[in-house]
PDB file of N, CA and C in Angstrom:
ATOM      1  N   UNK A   1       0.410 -54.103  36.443  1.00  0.00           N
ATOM      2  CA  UNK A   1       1.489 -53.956  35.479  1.00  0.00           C
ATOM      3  C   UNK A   1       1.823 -55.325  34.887  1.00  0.00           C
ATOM      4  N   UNK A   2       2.477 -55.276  33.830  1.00  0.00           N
ATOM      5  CA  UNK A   2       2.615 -56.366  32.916  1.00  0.00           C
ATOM      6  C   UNK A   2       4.024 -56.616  32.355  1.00  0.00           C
ATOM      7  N   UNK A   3       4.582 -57.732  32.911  1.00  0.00           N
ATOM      8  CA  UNK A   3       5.936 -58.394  32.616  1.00  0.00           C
ATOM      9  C   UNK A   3       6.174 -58.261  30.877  1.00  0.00           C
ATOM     10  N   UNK A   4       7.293 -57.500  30.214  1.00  0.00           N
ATOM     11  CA  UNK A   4       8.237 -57.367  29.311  1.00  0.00           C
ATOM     12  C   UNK A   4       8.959 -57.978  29.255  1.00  0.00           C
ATOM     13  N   UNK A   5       9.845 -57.999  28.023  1.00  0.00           N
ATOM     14  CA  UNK A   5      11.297 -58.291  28.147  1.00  0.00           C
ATOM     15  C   UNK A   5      12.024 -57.346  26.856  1.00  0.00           C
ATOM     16  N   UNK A   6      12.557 -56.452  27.466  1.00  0.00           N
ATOM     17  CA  UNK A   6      13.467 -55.470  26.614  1.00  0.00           C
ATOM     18  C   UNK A   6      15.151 -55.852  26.669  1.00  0.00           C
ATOM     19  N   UNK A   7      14.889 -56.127  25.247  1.00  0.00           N
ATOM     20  CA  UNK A   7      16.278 -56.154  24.804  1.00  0.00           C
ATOM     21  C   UNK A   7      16.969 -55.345  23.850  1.00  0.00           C
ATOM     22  N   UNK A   8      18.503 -54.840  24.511  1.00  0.00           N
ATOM     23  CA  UNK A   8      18.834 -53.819  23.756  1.00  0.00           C
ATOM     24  C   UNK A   8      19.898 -53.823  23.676  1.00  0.00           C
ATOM     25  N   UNK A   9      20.537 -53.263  22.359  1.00  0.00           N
ATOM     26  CA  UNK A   9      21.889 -53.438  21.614  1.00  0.00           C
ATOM     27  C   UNK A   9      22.609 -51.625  21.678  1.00  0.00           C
ATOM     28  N   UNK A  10      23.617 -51.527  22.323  1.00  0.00           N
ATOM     29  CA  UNK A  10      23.827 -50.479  22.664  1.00  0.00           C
ATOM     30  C   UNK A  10      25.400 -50.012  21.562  1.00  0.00           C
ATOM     31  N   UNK A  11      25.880 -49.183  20.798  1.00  0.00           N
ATOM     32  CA  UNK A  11      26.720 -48.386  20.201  1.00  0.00           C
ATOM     33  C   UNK A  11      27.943 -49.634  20.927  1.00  0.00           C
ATOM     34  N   UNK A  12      29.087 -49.901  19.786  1.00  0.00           N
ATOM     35  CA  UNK A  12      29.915 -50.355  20.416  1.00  0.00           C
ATOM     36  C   UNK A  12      31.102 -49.385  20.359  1.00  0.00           C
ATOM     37  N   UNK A  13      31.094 -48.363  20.166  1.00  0.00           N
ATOM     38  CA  UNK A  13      32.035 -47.161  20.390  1.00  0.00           C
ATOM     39  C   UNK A  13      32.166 -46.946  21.609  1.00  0.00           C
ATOM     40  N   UNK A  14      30.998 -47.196  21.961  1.00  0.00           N
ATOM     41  CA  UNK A  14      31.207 -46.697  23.528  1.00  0.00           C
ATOM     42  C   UNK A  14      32.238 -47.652  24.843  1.00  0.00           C
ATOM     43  N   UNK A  15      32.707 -46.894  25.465  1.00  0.00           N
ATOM     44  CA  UNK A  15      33.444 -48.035  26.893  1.00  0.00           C
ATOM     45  C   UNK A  15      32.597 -48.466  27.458  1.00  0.00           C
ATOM     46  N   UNK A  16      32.865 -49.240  28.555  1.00  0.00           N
ATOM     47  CA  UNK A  16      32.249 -50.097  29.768  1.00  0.00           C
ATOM     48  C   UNK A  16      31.214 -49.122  30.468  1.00  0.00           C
ATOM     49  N   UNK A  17      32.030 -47.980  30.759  1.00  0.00           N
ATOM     50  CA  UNK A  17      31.753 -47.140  31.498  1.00  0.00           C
ATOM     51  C   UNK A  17      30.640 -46.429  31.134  1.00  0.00           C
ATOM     52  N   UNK A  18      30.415 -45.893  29.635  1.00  0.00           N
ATOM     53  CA  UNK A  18      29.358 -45.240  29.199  1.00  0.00           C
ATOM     54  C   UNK A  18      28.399 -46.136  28.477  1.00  0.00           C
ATOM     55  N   UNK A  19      28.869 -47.706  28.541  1.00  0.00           N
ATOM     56  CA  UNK A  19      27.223 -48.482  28.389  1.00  0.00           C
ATOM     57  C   UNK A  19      26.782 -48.485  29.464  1.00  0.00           C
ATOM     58  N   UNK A  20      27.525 -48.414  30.466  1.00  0.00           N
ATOM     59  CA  UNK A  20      26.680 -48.674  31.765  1.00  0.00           C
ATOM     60  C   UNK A  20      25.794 -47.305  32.060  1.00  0.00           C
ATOM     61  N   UNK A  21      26.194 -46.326  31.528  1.00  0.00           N
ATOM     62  CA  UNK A  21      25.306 -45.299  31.939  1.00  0.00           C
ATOM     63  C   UNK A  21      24.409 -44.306  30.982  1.00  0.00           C
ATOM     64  N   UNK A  22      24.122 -45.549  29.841  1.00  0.00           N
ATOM     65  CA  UNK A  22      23.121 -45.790  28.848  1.00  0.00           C
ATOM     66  C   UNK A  22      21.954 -46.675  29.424  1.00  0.00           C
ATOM     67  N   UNK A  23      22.726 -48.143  30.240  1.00  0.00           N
ATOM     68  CA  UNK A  23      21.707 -49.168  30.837  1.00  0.00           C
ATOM     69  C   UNK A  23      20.889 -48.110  32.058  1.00  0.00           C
ATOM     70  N   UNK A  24      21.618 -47.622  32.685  1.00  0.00           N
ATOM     71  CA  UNK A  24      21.224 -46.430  33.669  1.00  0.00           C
ATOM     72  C   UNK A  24      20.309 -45.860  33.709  1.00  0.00           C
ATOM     73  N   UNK A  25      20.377 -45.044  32.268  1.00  0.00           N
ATOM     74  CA  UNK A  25      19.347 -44.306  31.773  1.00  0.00           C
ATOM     75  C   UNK A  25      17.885 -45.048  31.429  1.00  0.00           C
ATOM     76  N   UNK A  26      18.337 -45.989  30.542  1.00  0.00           N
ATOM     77  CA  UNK A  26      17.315 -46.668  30.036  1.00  0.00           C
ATOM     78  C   UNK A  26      16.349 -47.155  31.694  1.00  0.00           C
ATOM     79  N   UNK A  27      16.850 -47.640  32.570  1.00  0.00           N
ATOM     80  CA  UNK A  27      16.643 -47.644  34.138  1.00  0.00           C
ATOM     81  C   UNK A  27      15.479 -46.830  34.302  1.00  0.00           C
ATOM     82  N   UNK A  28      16.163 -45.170  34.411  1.00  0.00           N
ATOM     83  CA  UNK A  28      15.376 -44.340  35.289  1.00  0.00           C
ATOM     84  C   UNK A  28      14.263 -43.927  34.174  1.00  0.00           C
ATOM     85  N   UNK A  29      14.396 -44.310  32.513  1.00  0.00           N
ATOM     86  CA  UNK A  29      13.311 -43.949  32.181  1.00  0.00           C
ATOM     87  C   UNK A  29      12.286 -44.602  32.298  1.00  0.00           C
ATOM     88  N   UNK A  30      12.756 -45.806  32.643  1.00  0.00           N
ATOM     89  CA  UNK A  30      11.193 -46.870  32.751  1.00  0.00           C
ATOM     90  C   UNK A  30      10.677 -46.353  34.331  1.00  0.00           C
ATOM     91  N   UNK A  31      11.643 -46.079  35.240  1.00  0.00           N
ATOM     92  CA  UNK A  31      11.143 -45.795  36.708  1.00  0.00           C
ATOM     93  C   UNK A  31      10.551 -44.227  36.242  1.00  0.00           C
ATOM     94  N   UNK A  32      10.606 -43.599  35.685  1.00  0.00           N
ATOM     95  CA  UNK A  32       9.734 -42.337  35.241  1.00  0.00           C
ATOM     96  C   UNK A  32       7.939 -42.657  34.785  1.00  0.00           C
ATOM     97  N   UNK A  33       8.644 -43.521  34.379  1.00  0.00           N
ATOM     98  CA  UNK A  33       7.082 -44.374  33.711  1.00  0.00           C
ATOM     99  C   UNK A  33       5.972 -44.942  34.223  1.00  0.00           C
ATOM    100  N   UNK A  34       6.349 -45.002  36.199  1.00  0.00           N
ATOM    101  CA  UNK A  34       6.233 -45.611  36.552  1.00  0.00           C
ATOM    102  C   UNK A  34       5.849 -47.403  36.830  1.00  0.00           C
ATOM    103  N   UNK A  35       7.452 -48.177  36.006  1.00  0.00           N
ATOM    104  CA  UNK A  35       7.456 -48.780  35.903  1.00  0.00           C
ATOM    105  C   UNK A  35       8.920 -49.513  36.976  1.00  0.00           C
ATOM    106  N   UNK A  36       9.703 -50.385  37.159  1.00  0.00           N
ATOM    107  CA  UNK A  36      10.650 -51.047  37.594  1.00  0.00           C
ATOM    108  C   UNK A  36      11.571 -51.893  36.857  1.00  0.00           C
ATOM    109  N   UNK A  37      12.448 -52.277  37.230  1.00  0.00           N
ATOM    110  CA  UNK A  37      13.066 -53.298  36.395  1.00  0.00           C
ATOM    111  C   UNK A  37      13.583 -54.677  37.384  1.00  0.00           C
ATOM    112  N   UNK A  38      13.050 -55.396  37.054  1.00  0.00           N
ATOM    113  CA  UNK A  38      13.076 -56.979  37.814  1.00  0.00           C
ATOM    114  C   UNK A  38      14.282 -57.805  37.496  1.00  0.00           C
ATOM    115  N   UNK A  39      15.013 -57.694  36.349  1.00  0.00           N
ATOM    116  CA  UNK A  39      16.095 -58.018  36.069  1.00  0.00           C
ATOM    117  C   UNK A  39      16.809 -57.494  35.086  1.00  0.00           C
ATOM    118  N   UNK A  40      18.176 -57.507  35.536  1.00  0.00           N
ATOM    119  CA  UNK A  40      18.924 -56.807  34.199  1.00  0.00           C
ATOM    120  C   UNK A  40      20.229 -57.863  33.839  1.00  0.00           C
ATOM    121  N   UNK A  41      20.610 -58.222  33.059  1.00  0.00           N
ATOM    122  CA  UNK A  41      21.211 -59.306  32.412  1.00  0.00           C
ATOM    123  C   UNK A  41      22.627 -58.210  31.463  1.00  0.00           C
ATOM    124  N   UNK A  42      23.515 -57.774  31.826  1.00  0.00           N
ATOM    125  CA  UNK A  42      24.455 -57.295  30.973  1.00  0.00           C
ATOM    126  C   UNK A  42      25.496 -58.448  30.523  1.00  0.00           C
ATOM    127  N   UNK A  43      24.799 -58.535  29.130  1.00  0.00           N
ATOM    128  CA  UNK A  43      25.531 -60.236  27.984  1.00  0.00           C
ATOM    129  C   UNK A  43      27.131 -59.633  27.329  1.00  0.00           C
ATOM    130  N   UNK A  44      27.266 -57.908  27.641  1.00  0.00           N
ATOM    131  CA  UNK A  44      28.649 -57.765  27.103  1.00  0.00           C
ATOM    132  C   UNK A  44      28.709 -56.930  25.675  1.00  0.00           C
ATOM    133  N   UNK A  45      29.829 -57.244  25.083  1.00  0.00           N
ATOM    134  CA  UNK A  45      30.073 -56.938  24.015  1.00  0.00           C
ATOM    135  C   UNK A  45      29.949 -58.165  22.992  1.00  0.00           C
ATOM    136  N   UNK A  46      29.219 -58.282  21.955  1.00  0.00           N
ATOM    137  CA  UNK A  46      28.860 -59.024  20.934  1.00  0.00           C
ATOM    138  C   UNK A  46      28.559 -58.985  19.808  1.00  0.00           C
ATOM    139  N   UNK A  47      29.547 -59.996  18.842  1.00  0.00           N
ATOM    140  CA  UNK A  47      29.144 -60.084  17.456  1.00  0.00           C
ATOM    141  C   UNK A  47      27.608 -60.234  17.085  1.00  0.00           C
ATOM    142  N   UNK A  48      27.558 -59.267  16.192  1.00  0.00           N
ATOM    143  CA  UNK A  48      25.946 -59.075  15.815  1.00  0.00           C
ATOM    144  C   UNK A  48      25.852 -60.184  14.254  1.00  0.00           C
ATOM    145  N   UNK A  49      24.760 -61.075  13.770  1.00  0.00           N
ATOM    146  CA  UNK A  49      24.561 -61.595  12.887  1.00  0.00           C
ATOM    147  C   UNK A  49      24.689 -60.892  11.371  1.00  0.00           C
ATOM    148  N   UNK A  50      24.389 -59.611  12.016  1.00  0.00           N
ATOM    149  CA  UNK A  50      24.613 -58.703  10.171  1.00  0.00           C
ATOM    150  C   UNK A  50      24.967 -57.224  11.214  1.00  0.00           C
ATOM    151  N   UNK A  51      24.780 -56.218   9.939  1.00  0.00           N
ATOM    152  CA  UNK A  51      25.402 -55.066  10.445  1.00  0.00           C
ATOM    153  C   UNK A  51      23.970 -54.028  10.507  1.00  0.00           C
ATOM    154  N   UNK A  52      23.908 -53.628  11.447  1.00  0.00           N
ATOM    155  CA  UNK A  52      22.630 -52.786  12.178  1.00  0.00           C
ATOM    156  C   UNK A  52      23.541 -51.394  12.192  1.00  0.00           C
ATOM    157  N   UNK A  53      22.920 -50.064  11.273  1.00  0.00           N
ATOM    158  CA  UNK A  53      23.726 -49.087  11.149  1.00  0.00           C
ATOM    159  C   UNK A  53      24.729 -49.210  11.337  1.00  0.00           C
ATOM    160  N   UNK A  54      25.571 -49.292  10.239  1.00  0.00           N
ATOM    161  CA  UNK A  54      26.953 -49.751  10.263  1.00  0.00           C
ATOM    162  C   UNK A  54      27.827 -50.512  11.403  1.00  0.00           C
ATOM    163  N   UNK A  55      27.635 -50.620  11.958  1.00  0.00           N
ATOM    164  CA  UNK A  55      27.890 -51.707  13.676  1.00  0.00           C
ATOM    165  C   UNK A  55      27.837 -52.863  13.679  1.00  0.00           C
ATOM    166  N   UNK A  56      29.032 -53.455  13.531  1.00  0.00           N
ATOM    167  CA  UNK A  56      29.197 -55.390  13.388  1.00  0.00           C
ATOM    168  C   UNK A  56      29.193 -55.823  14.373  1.00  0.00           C
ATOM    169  N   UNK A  57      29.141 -55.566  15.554  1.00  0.00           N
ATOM    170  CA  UNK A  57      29.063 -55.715  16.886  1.00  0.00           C
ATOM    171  C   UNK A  57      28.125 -54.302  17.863  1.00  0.00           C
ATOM    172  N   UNK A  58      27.710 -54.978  19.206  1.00  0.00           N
ATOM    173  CA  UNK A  58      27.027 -53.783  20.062  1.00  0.00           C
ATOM    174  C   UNK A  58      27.455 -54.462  21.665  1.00  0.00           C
ATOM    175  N   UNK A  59      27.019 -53.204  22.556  1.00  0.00           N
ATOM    176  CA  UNK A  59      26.684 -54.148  23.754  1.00  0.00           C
ATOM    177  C   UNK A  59      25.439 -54.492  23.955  1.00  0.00           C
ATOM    178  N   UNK A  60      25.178 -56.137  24.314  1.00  0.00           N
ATOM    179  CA  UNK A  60      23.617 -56.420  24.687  1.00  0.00           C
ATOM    180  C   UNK A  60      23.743 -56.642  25.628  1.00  0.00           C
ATOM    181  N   UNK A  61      22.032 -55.874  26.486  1.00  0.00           N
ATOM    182  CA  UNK A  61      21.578 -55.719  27.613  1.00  0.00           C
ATOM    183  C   UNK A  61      20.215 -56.621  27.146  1.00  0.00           C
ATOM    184  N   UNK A  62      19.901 -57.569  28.419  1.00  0.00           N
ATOM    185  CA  UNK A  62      18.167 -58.050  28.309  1.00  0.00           C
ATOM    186  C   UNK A  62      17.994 -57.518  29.830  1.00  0.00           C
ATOM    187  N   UNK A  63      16.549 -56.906  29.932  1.00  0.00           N
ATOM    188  CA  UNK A  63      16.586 -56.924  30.884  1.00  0.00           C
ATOM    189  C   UNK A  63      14.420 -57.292  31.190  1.00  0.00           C
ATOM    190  N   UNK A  64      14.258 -57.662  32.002  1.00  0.00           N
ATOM    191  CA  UNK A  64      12.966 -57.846  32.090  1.00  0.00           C
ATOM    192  C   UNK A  64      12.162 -57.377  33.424  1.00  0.00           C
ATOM    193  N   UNK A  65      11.204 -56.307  32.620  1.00  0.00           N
ATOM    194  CA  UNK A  65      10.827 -54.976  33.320  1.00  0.00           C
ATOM    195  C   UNK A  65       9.254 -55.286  33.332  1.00  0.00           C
ATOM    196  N   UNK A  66       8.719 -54.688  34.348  1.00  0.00           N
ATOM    197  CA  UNK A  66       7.307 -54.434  34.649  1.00  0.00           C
ATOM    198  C   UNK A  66       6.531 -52.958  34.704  1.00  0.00           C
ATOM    199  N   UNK A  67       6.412 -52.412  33.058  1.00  0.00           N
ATOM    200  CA  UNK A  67       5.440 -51.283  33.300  1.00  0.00           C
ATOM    201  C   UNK A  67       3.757 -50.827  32.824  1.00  0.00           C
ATOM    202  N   UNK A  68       3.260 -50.514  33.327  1.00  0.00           N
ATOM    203  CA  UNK A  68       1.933 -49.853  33.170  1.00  0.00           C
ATOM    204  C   UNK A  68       1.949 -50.266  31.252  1.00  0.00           C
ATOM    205  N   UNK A  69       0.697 -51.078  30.967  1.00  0.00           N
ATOM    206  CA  UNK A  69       0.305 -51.185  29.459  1.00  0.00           C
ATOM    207  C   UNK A  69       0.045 -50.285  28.596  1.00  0.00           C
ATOM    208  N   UNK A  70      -0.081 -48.754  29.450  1.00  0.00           N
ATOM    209  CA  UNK A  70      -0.593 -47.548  28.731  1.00  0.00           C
ATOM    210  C   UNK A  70       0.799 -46.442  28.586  1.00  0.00           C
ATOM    211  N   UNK A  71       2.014 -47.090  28.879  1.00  0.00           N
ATOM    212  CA  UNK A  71       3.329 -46.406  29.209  1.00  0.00           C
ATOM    213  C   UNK A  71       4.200 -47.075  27.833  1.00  0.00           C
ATOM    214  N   UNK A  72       3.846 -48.306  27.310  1.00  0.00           N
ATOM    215  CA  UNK A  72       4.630 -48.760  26.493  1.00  0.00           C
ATOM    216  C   UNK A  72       4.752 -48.112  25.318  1.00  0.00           C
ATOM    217  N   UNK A  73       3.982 -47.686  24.865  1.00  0.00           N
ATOM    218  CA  UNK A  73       4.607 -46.794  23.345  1.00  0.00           C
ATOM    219  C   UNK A  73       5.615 -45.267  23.936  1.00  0.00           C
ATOM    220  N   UNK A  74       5.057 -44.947  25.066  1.00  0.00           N
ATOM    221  CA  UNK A  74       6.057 -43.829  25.494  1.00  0.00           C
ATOM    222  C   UNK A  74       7.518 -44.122  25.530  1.00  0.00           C
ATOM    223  N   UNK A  75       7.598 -45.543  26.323  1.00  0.00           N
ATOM    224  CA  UNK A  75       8.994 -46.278  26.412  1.00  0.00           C
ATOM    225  C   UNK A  75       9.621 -46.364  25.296  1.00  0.00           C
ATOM    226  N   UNK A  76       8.880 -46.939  24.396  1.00  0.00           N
ATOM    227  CA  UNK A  76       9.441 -47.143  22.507  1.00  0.00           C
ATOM    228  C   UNK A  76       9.906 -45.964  22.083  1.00  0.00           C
ATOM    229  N   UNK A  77       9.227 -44.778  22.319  1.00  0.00           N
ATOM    230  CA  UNK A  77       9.311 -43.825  22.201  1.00  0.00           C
ATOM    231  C   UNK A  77      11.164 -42.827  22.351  1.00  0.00           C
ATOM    232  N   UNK A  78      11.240 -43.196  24.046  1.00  0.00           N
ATOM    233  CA  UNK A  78      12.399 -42.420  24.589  1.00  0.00           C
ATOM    234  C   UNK A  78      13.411 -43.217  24.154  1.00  0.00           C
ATOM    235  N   UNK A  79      13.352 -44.652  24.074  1.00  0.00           N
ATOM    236  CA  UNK A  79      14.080 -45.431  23.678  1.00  0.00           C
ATOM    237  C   UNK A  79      14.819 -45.096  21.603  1.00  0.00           C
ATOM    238  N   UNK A  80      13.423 -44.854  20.724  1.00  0.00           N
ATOM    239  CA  UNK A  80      14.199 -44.514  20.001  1.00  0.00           C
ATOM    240  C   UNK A  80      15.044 -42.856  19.885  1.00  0.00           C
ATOM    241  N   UNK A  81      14.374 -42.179  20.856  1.00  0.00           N
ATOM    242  CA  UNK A  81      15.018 -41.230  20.714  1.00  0.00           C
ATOM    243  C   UNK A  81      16.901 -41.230  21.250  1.00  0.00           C
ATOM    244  N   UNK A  82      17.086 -42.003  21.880  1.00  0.00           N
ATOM    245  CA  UNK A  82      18.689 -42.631  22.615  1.00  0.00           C
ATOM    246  C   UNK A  82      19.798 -42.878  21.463  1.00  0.00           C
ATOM    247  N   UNK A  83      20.508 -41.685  21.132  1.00  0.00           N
ATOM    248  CA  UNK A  83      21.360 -42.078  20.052  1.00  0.00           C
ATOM    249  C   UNK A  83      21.850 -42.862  20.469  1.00  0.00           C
ATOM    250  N   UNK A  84      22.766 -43.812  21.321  1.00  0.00           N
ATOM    251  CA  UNK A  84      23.331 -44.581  21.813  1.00  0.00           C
ATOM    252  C   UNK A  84      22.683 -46.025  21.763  1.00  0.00           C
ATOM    253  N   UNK A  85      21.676 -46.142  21.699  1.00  0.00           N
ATOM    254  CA  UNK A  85      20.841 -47.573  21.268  1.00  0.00           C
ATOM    255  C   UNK A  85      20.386 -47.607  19.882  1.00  0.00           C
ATOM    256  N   UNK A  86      21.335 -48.806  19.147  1.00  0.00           N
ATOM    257  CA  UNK A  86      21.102 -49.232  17.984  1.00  0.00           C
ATOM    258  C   UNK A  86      19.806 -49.716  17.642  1.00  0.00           C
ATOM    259  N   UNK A  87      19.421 -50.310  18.788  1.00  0.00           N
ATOM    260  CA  UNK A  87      18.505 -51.776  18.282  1.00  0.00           C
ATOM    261  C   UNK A  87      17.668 -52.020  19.636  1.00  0.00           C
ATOM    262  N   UNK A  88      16.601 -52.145  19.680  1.00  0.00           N
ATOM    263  CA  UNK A  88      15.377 -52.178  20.850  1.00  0.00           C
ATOM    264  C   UNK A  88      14.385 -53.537  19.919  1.00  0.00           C
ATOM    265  N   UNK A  89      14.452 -54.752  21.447  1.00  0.00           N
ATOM    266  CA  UNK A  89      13.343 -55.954  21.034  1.00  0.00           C
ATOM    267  C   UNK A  89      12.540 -55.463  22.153  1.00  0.00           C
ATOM    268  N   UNK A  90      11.076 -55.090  22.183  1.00  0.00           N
ATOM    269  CA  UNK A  90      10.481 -55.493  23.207  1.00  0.00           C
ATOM    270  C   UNK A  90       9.157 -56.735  23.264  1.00  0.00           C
ATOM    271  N   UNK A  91       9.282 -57.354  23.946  1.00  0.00           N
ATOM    272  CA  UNK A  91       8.192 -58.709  23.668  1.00  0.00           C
ATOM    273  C   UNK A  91       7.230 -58.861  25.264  1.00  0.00           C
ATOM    274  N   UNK A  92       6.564 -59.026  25.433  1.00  0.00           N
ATOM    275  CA  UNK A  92       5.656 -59.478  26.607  1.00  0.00           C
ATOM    276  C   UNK A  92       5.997 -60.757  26.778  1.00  0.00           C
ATOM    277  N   UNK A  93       5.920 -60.770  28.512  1.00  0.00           N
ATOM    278  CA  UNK A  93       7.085 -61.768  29.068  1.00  0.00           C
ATOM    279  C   UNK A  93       5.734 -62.599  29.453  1.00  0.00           C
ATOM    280  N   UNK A  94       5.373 -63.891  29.180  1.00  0.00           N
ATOM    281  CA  UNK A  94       4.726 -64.744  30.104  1.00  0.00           C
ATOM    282  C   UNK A  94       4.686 -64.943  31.632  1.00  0.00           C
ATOM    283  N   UNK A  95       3.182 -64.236  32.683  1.00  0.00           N
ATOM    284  CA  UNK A  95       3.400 -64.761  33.844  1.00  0.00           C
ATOM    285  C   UNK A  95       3.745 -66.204  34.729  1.00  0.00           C
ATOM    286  N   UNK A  96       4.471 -66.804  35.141  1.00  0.00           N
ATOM    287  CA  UNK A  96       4.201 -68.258  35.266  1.00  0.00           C
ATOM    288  C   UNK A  96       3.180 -68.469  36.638  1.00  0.00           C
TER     289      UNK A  96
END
């Protein structure tokens, strides 16, 4: 498996409570994938540089995950289907 780094901008309508169980989700779909998540980084609520579907702000999550190379468009996939996630970076993470 091969180190990612998914970053994601989550609805700022939402409370504390229901980003966290957006990050959750996003969680068990990569563990569906059979993949893991090695770190998760919750950065909060934040002013966004411009407006991403009407949303001047989101919550950002980075988190940097390890799944199967043949799972990643599936991930892109469930990910855009998540009304609740505005905005998905995913980049391949350098092994050191």
């Amino acid at each position: 498996m091969k180190k990612y780094e998914l970053f994601t901008i989550i609805k700022p309508n939402l409370d504390n409570d229901e980003a966290d169980k957006v990050v959750a989700r996003v969680e068990e779909i990569i563990a569906s994938l059979g993949g893991e998540v090695v770190n998760c980084d919750k950065m909060g609520r934040k002013k966004l540089a411009y407006e991403v579907q009407g949303f001047s702000d989101g919550f950002m999550v980075n988190q940097i995950v390890c799944v199967p190379s043949d799972k990643i468009a599936e991930l892109k996939r469930q990910l855009k289907l998540n009304d609740s996630v505005i905005r998905v970076m995913f980049t391949k993470k350098e092994c050191a």
